[in-house]
PDB file of N, CA and C in Angstrom:
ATOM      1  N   UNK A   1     123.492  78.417 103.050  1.00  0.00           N
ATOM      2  CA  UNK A   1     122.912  78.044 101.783  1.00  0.00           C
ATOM      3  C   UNK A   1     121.746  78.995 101.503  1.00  0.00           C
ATOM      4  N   UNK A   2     121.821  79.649 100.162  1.00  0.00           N
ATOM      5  CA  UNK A   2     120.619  80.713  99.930  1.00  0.00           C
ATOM      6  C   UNK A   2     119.713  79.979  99.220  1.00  0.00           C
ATOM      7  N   UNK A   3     118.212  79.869  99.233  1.00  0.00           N
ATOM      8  CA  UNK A   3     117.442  79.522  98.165  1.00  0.00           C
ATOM      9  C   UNK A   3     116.906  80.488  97.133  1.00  0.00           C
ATOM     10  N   UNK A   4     116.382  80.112  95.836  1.00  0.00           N
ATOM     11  CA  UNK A   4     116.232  80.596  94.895  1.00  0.00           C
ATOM     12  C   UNK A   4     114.803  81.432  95.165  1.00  0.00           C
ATOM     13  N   UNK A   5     114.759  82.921  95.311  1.00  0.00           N
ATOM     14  CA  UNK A   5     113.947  83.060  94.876  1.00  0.00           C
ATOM     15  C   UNK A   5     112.115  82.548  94.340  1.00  0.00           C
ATOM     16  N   UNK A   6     111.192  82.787  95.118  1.00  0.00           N
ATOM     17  CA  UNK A   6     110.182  82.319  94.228  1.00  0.00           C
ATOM     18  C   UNK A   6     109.165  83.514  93.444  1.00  0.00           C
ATOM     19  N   UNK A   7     109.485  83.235  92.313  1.00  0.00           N
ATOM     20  CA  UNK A   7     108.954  84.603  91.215  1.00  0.00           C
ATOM     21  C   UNK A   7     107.372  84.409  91.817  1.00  0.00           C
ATOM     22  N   UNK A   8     106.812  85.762  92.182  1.00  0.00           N
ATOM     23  CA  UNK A   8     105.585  85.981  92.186  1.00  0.00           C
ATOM     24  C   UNK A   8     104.198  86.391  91.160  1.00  0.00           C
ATOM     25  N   UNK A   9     103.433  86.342  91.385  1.00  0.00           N
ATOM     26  CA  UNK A   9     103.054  87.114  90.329  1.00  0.00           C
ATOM     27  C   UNK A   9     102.320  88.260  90.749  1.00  0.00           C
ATOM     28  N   UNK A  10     102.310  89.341  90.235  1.00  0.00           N
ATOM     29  CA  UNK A  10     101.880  90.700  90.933  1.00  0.00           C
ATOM     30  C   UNK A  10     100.313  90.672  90.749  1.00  0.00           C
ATOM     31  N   UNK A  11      99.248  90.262  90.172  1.00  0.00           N
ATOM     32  CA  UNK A  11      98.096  90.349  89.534  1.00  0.00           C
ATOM     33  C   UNK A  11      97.277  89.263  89.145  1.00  0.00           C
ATOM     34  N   UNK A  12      96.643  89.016  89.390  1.00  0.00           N
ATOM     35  CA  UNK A  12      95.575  88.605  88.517  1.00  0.00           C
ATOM     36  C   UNK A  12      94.295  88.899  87.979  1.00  0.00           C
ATOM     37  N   UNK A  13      94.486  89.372  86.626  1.00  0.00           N
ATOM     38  CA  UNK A  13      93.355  89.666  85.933  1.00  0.00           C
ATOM     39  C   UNK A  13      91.946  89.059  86.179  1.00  0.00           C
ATOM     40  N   UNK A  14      91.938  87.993  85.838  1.00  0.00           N
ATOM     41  CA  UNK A  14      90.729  87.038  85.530  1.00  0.00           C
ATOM     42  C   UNK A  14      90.297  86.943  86.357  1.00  0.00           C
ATOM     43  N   UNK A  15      90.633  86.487  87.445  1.00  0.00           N
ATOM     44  CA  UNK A  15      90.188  86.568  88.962  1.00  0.00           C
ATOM     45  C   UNK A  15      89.539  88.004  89.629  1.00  0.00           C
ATOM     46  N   UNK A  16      90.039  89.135  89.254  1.00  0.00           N
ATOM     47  CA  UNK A  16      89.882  89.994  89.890  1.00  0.00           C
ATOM     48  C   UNK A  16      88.635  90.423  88.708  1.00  0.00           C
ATOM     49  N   UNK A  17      88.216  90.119  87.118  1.00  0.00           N
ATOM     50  CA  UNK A  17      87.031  90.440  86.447  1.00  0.00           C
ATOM     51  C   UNK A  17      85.893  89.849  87.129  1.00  0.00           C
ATOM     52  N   UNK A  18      86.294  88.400  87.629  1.00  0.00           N
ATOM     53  CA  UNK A  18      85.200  87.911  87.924  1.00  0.00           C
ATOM     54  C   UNK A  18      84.557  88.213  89.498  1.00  0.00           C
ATOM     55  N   UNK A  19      85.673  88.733  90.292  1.00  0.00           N
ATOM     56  CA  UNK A  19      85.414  89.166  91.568  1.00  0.00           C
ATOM     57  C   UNK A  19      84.517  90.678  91.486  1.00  0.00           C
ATOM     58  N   UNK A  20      84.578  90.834  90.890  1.00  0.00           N
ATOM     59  CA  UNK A  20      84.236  92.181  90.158  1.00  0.00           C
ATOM     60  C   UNK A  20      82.347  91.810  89.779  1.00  0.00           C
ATOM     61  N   UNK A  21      82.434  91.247  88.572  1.00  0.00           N
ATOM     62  CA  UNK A  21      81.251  90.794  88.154  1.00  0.00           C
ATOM     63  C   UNK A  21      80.375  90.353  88.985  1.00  0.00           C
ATOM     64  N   UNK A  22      80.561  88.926  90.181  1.00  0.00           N
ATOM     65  CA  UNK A  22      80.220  88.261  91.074  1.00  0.00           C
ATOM     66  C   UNK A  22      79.995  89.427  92.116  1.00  0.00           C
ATOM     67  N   UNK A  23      80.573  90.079  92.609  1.00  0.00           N
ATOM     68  CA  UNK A  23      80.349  90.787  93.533  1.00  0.00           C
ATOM     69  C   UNK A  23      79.149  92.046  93.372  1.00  0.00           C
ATOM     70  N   UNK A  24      79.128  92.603  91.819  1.00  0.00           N
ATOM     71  CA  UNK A  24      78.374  93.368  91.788  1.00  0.00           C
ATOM     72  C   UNK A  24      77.263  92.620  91.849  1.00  0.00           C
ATOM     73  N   UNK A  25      76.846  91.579  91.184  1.00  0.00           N
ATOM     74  CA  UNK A  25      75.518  91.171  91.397  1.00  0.00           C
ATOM     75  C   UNK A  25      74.991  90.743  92.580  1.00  0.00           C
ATOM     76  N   UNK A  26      76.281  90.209  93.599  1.00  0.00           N
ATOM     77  CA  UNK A  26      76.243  89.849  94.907  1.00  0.00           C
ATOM     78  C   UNK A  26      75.495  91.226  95.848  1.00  0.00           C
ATOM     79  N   UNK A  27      76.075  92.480  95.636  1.00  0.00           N
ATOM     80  CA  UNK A  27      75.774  93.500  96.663  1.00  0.00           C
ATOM     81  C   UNK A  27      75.143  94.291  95.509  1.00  0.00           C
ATOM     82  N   UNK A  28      74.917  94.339  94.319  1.00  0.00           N
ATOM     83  CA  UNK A  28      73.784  95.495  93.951  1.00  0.00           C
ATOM     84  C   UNK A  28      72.707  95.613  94.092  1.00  0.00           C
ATOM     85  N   UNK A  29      71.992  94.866  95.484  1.00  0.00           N
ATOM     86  CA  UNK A  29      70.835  95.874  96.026  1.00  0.00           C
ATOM     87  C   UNK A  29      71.402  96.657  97.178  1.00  0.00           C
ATOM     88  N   UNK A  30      72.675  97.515  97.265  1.00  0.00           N
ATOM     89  CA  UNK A  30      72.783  97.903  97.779  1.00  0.00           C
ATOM     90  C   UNK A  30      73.555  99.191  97.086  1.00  0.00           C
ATOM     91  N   UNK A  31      72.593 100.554  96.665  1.00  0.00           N
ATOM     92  CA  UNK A  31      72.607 101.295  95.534  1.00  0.00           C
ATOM     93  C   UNK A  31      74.173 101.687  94.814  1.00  0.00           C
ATOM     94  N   UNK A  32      74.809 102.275  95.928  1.00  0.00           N
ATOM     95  CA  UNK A  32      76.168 102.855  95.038  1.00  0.00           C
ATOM     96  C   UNK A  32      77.236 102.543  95.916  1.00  0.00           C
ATOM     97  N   UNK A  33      76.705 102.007  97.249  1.00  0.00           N
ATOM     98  CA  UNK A  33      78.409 101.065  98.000  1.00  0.00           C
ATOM     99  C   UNK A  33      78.762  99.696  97.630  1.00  0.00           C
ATOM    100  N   UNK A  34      77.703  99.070  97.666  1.00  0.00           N
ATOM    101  CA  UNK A  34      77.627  97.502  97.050  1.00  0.00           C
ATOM    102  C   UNK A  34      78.752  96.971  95.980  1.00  0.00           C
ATOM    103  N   UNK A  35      78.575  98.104  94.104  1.00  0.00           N
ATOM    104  CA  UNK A  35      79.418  98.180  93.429  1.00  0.00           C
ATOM    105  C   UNK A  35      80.616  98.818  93.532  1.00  0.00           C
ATOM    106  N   UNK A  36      80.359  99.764  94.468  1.00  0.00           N
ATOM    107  CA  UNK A  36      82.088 100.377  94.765  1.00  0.00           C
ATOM    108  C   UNK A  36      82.745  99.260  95.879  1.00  0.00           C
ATOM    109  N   UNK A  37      82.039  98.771  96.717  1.00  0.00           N
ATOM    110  CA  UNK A  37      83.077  97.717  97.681  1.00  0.00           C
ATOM    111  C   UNK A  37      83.469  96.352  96.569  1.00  0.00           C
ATOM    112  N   UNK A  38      82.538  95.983  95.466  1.00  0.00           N
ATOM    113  CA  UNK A  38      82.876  94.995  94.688  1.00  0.00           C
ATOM    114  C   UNK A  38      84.149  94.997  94.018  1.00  0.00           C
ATOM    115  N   UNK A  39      84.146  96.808  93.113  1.00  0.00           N
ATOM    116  CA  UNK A  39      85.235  96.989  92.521  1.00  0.00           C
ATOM    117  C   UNK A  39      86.759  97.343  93.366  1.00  0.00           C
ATOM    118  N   UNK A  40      86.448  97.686  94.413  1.00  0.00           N
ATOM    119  CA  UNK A  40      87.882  97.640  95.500  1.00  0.00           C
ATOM    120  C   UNK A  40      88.296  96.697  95.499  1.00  0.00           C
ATOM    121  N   UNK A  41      87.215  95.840  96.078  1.00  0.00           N
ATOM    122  CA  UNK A  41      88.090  94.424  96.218  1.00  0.00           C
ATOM    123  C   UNK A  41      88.684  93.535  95.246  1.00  0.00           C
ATOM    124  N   UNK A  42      87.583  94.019  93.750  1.00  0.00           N
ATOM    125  CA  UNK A  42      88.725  93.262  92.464  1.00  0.00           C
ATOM    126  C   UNK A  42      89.460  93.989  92.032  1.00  0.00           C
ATOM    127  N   UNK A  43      89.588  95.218  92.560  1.00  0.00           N
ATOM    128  CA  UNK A  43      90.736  96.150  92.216  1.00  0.00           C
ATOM    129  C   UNK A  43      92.254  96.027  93.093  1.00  0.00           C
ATOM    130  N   UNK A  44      91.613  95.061  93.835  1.00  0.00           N
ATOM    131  CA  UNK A  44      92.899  95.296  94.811  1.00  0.00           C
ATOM    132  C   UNK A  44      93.385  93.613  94.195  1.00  0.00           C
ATOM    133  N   UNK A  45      92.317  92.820  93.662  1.00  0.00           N
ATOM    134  CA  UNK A  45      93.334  91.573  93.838  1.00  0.00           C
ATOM    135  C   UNK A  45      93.966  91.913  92.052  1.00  0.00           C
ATOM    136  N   UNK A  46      93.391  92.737  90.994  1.00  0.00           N
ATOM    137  CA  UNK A  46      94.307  92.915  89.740  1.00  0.00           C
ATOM    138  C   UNK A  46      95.695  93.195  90.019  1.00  0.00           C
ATOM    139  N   UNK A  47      95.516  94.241  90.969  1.00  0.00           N
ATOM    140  CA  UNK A  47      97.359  95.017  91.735  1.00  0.00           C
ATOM    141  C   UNK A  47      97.181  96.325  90.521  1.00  0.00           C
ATOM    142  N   UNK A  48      96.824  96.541  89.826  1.00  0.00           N
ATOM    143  CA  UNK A  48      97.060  97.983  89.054  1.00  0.00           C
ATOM    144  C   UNK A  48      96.070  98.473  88.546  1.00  0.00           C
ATOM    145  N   UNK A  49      95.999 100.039  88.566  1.00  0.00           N
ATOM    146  CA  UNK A  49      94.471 100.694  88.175  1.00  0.00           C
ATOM    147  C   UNK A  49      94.206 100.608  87.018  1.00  0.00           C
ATOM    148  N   UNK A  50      95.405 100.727  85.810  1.00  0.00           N
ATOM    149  CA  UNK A  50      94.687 100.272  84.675  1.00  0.00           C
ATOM    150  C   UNK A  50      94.054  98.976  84.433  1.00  0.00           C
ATOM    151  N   UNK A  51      94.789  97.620  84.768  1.00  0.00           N
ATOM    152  CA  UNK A  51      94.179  96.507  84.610  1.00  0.00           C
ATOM    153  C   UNK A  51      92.934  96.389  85.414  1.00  0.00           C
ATOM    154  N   UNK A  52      92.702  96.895  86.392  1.00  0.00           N
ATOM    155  CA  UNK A  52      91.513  96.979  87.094  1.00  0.00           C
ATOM    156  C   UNK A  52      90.044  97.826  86.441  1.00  0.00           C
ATOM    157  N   UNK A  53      90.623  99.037  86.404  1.00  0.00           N
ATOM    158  CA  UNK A  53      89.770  99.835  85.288  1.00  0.00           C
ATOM    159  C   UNK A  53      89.568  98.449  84.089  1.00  0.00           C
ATOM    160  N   UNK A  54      89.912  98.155  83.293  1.00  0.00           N
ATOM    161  CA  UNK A  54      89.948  97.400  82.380  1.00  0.00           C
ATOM    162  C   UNK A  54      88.845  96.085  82.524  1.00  0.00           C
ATOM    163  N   UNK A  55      89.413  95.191  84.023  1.00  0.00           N
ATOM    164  CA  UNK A  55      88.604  94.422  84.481  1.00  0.00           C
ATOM    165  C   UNK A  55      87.152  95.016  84.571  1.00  0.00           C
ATOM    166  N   UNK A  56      87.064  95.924  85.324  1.00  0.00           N
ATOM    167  CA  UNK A  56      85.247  96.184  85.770  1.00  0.00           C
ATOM    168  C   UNK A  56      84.828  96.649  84.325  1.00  0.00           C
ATOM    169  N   UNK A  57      85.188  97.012  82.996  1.00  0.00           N
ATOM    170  CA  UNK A  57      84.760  97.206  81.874  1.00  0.00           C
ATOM    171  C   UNK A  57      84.109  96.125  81.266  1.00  0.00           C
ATOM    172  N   UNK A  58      84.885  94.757  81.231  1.00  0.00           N
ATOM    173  CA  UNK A  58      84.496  93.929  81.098  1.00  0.00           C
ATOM    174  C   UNK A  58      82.798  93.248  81.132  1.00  0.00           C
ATOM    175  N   UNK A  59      82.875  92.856  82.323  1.00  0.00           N
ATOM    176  CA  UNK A  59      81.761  92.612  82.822  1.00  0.00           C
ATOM    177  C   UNK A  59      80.571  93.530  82.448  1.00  0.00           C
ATOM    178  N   UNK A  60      80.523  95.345  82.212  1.00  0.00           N
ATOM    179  CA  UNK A  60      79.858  96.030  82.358  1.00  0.00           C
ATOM    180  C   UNK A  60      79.585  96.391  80.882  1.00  0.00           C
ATOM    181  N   UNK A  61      80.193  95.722  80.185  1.00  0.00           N
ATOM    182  CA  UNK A  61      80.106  95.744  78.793  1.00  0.00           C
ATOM    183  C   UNK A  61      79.289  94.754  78.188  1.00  0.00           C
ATOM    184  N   UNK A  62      79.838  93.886  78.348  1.00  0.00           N
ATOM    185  CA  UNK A  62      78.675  92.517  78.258  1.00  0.00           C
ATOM    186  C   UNK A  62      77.115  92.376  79.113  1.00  0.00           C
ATOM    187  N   UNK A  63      77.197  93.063  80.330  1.00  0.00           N
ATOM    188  CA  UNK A  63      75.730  93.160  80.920  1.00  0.00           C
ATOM    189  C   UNK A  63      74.745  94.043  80.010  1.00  0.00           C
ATOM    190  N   UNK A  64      75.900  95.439  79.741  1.00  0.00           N
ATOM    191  CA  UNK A  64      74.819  96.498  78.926  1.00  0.00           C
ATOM    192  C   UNK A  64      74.646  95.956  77.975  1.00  0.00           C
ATOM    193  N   UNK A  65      75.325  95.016  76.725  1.00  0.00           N
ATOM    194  CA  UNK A  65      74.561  95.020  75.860  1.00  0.00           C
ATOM    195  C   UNK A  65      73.615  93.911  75.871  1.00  0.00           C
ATOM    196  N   UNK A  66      74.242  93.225  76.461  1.00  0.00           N
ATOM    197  CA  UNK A  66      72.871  92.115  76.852  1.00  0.00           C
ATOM    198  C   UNK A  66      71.090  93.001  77.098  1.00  0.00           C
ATOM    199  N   UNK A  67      71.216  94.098  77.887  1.00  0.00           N
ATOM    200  CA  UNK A  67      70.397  94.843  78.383  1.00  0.00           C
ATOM    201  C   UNK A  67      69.906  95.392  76.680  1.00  0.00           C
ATOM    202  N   UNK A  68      70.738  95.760  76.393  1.00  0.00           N
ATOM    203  CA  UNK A  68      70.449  96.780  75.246  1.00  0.00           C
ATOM    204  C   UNK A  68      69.537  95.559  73.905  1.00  0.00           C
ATOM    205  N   UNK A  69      70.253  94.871  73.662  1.00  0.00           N
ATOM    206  CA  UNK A  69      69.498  93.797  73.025  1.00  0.00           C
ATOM    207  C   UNK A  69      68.165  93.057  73.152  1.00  0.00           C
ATOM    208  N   UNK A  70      68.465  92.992  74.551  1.00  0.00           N
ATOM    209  CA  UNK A  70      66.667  92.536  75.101  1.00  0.00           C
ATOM    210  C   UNK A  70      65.824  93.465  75.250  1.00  0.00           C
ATOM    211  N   UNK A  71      66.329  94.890  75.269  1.00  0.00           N
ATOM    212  CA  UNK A  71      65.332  95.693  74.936  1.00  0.00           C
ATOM    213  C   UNK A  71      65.017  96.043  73.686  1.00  0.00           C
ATOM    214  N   UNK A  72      66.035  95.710  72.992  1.00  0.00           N
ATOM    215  CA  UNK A  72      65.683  95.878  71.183  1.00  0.00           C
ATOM    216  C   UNK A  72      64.521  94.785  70.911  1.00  0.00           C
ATOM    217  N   UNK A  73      64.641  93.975  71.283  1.00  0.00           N
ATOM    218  CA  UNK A  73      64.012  92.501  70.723  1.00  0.00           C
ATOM    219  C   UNK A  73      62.791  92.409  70.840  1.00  0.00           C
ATOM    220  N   UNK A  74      62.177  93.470  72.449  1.00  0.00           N
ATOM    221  CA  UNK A  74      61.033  93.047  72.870  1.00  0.00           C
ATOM    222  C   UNK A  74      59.868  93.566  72.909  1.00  0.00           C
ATOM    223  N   UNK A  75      60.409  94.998  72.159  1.00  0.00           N
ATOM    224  CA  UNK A  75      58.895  95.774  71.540  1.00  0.00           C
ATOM    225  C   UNK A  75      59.179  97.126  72.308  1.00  0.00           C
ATOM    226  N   UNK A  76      58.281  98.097  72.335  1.00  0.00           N
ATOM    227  CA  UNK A  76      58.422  99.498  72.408  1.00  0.00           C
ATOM    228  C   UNK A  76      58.251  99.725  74.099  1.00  0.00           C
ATOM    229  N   UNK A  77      57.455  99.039  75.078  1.00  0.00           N
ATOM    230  CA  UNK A  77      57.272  98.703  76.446  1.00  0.00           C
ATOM    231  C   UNK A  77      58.450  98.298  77.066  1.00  0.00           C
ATOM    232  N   UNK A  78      59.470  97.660  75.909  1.00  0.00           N
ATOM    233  CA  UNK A  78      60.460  96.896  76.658  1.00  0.00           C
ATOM    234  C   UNK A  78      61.706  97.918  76.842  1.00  0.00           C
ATOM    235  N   UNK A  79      61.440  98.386  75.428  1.00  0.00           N
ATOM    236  CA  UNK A  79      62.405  99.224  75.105  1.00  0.00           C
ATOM    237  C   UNK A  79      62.585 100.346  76.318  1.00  0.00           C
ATOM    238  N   UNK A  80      61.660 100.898  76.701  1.00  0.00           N
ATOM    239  CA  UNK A  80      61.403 102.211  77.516  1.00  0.00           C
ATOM    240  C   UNK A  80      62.042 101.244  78.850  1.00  0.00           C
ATOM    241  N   UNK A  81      61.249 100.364  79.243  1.00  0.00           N
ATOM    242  CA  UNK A  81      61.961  99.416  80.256  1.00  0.00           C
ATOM    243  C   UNK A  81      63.485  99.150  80.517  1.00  0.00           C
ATOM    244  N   UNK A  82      63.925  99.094  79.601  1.00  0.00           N
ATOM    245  CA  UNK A  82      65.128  99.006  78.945  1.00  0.00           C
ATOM    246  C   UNK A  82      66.047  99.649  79.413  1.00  0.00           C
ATOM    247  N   UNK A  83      66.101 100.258  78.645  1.00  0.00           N
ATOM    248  CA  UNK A  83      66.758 102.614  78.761  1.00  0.00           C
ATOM    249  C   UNK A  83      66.655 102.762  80.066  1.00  0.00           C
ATOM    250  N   UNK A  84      65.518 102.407  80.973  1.00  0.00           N
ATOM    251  CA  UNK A  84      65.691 102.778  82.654  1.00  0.00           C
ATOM    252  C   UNK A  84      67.028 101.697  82.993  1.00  0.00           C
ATOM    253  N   UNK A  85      66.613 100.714  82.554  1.00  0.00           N
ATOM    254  CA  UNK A  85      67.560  99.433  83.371  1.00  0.00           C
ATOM    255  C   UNK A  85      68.835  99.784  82.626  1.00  0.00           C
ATOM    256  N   UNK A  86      69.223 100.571  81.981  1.00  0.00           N
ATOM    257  CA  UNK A  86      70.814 101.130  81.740  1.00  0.00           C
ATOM    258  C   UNK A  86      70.942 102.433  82.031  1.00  0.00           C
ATOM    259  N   UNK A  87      70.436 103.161  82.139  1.00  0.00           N
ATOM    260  CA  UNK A  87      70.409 104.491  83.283  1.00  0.00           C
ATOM    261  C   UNK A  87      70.685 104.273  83.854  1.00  0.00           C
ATOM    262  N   UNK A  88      69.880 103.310  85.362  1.00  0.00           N
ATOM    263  CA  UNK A  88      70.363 102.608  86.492  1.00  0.00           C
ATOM    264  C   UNK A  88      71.697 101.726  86.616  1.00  0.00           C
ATOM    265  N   UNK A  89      72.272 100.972  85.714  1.00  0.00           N
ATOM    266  CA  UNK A  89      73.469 100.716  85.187  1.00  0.00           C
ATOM    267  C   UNK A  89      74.310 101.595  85.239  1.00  0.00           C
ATOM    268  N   UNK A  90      74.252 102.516  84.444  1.00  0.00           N
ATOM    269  CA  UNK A  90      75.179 103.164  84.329  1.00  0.00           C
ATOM    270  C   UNK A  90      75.881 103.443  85.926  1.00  0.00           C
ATOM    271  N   UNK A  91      75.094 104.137  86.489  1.00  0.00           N
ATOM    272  CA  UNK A  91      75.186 104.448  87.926  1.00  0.00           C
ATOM    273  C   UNK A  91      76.052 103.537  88.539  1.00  0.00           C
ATOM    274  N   UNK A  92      75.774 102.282  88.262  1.00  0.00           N
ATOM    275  CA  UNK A  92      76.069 100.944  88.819  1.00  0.00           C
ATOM    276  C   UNK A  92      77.644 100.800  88.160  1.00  0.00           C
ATOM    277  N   UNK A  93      77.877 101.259  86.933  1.00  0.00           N
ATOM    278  CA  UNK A  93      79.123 101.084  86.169  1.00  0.00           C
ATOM    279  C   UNK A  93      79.843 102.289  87.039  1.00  0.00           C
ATOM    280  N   UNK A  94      79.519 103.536  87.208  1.00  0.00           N
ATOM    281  CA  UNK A  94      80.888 104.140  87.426  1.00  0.00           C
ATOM    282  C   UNK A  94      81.275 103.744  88.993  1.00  0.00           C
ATOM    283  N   UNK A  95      80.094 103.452  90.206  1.00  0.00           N
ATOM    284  CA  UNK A  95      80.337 102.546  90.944  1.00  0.00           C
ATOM    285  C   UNK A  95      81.986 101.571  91.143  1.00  0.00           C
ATOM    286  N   UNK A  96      81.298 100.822  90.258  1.00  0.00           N
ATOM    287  CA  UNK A  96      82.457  99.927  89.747  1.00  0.00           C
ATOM    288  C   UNK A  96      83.715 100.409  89.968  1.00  0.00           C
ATOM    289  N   UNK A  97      83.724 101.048  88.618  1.00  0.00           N
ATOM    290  CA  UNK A  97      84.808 101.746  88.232  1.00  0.00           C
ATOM    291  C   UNK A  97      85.847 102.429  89.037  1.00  0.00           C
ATOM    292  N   UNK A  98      85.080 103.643  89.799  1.00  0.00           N
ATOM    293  CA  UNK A  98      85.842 104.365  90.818  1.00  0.00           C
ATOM    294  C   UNK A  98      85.988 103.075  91.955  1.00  0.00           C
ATOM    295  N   UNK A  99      85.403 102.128  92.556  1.00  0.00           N
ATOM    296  CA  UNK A  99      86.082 101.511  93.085  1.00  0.00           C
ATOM    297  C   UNK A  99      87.075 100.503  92.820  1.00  0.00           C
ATOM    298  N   UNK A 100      87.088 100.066  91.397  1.00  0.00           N
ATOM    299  CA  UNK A 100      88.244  99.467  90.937  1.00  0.00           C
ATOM    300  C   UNK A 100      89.246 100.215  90.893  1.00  0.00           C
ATOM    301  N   UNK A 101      89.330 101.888  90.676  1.00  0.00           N
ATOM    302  CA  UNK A 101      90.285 102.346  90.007  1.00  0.00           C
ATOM    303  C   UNK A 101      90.871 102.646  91.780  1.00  0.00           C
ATOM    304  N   UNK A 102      90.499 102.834  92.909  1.00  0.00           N
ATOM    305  CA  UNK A 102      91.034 102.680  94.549  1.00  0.00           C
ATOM    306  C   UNK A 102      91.467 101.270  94.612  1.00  0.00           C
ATOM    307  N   UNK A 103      91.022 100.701  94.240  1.00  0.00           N
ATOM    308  CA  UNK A 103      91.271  99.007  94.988  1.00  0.00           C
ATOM    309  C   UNK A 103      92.750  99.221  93.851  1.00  0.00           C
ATOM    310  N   UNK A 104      92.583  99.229  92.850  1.00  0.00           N
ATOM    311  CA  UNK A 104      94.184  99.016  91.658  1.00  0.00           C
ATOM    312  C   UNK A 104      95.168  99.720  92.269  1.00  0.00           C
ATOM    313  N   UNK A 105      94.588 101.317  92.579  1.00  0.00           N
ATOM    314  CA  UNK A 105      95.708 101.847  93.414  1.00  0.00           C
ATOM    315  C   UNK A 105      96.333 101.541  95.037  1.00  0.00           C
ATOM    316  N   UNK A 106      95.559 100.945  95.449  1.00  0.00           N
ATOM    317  CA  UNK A 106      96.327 100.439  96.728  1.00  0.00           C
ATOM    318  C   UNK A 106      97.426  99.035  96.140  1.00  0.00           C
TER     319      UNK A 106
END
């Protein structure tokens, strides 16, 4: 007697944005491995580099402008404040990124 098959699913998105998100804030005091071990590991549970790429965008989209807004809002001190804390971001984004885009490809 054969049984049927159980359809898998190759990916999960949502899971792997938020493993992503959670993790960077989890290990980003730890400058540029912290966010690359974050994005491996939600790169590996998406299963593909584009959806993974895609995932760590997410998150890094909504932090910057959050960033970008509270520095609009809060005067010319904040602003300059600001602009550093997405400089430093940025750094923190391609982080991400290149390790999502390893974790998707495995």
């Amino acid at each position: 007697m054969s049984y049927p098959a159980i359809p898998t699913r190759r990916g999960h998105f949502w899971t792997g944005a938020l493993v992503i998100f959670v993790g960077g804030l989890v290990l980003g005091f730890i400058p540029i491995i912290g966010p690359f071990i974050a994005g491996v590991i939600g790169g590996r549970i998406v299963g593909n580099t584009k959806g993974a790429l895609l995932a760590a965008l997410i998150p890094a989209i909504a932090v910057g402008l959050v960033a970008i807004l509270g520095a609009l809002a809060w005067g010319p001190f904040a602003a300059i404040a600001g602009v550093v804390a997405v400089v430093i971001y940025i750094f923190h984004i391609l982080a991400l990124l290149a390790g999502a885009a390893l974790g998707g490809a495995l």
